[in-house]
C-alpha atoms as a PDB file:
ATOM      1  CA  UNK A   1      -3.355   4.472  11.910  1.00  0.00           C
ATOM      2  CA  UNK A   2       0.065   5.354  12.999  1.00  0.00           C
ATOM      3  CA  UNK A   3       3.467   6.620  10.714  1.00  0.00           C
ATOM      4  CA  UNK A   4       6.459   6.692  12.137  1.00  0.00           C
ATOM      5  CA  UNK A   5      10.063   7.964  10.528  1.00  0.00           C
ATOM      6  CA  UNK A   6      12.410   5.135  10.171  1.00  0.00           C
ATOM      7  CA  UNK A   7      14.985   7.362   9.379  1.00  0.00           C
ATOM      8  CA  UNK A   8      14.996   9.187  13.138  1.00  0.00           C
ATOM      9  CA  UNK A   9      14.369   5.455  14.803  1.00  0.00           C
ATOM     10  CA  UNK A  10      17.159   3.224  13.077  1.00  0.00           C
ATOM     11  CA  UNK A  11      19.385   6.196  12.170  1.00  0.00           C
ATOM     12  CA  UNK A  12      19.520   5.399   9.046  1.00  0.00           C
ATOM     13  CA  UNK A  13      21.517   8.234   7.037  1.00  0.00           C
ATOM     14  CA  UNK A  14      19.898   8.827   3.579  1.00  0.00           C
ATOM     15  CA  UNK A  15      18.597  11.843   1.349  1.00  0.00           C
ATOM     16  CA  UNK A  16      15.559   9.702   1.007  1.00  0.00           C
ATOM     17  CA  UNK A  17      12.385   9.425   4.308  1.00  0.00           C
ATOM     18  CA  UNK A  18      11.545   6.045   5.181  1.00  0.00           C
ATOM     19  CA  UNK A  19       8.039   5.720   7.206  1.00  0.00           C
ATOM     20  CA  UNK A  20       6.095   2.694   8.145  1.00  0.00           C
ATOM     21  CA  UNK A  21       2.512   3.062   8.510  1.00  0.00           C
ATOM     22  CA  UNK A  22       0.075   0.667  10.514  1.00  0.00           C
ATOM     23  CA  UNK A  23      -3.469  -0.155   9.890  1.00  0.00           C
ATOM     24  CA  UNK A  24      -4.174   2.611   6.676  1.00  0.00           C
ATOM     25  CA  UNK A  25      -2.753   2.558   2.945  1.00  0.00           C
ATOM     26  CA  UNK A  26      -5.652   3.706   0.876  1.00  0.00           C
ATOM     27  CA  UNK A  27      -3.671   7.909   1.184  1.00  0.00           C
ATOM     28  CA  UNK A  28      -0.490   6.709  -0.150  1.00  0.00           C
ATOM     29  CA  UNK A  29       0.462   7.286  -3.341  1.00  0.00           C
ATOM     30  CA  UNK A  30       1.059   3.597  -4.490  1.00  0.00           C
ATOM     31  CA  UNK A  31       4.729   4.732  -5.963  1.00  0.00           C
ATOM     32  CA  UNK A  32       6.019   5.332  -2.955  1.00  0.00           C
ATOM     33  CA  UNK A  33       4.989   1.694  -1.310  1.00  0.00           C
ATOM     34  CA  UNK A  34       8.113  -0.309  -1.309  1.00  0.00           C
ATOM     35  CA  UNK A  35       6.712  -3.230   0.169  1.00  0.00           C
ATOM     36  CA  UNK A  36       3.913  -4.184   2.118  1.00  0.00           C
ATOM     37  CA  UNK A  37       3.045  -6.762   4.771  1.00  0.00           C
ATOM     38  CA  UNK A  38       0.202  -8.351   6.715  1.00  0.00           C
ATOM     39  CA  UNK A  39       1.268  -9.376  10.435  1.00  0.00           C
ATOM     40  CA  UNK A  40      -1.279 -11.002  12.874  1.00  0.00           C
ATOM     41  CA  UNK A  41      -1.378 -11.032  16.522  1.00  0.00           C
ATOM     42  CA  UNK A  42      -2.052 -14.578  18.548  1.00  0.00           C
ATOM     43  CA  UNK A  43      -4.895 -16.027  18.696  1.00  0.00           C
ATOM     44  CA  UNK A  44      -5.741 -17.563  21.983  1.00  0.00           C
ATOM     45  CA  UNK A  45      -7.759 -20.821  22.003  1.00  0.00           C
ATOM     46  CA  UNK A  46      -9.005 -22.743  25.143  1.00  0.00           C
ATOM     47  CA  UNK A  47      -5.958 -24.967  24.115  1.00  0.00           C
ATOM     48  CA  UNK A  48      -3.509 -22.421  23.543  1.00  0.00           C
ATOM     49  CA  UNK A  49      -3.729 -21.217  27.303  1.00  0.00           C
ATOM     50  CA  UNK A  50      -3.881 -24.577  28.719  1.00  0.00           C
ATOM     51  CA  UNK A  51      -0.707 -24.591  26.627  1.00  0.00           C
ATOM     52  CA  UNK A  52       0.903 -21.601  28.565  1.00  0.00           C
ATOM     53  CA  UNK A  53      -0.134 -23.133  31.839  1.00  0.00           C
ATOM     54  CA  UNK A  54       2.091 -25.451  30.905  1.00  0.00           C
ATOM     55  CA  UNK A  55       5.401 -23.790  30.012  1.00  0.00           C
ATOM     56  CA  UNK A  56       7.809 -25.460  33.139  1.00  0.00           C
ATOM     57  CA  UNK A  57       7.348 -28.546  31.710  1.00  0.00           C
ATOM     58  CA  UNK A  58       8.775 -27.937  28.753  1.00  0.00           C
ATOM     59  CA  UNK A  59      11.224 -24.444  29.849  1.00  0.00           C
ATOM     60  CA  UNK A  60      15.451 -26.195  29.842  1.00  0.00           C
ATOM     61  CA  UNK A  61      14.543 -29.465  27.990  1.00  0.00           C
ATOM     62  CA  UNK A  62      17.107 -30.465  26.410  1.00  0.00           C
ATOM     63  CA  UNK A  63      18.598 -27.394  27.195  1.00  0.00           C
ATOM     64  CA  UNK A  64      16.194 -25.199  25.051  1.00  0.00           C
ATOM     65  CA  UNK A  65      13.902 -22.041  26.714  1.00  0.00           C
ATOM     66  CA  UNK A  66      11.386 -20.845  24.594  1.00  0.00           C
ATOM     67  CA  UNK A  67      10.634 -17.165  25.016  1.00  0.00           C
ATOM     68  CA  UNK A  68       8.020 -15.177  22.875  1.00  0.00           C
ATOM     69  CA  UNK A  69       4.722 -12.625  23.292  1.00  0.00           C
ATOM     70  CA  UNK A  70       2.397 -16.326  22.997  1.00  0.00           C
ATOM     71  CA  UNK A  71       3.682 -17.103  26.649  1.00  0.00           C
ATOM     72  CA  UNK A  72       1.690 -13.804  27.993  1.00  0.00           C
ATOM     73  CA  UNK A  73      -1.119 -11.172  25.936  1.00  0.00           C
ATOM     74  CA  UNK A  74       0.754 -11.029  22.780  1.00  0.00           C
ATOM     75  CA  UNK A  75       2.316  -8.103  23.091  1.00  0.00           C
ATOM     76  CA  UNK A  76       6.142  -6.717  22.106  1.00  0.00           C
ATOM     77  CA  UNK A  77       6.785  -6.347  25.878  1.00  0.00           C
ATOM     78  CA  UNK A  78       5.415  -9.924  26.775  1.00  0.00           C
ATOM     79  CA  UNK A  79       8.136 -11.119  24.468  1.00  0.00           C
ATOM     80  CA  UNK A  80      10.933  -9.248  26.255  1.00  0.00           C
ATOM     81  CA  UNK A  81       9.134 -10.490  29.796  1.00  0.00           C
ATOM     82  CA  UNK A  82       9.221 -14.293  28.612  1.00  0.00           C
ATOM     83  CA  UNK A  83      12.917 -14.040  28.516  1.00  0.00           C
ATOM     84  CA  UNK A  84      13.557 -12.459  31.537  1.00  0.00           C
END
């Protein structure tokens, strides 16, 4: 699992802590959940990297680029590397 203080990494400026923890709840005390969320990573078929062998033909249609992690591994930096 991993916690991390959102205070310290969106400055935000309040007598209350803010964390965000991945992958473990069950320690928490259930008070101090706000909210909680379920996120998935891709899934890559067969289809869905034929798919991404396929971005040119679709990249400035119409004027519209797609960028997003799907294009590479799924990751937060294949995101930022589709757009480049």
């Amino acid at each position: 699992s991993l916690t991390y203080n959102m205070n310290i990494l969106q400055h935000i400026d309040s007598s209350h802590t803010f964390c965000v923890t991945l992958n473990r709840t069950e320690d928490i005390d259930e008070n101090k959940i706000l909210r909680q969320f379920t996120y998935h990573h891709p899934v890559f078929t067969t289809e869905s990297i034929a798919a991404q062998q396929r971005k040119e033909e679709i990249q400035g249609a119409q004027h519209t680029w797609f960028c997003g992690a799907y294009w590479y591994n799924g990751f937060h930096e294949d995101g930022v590397r589709s757009a480049l």
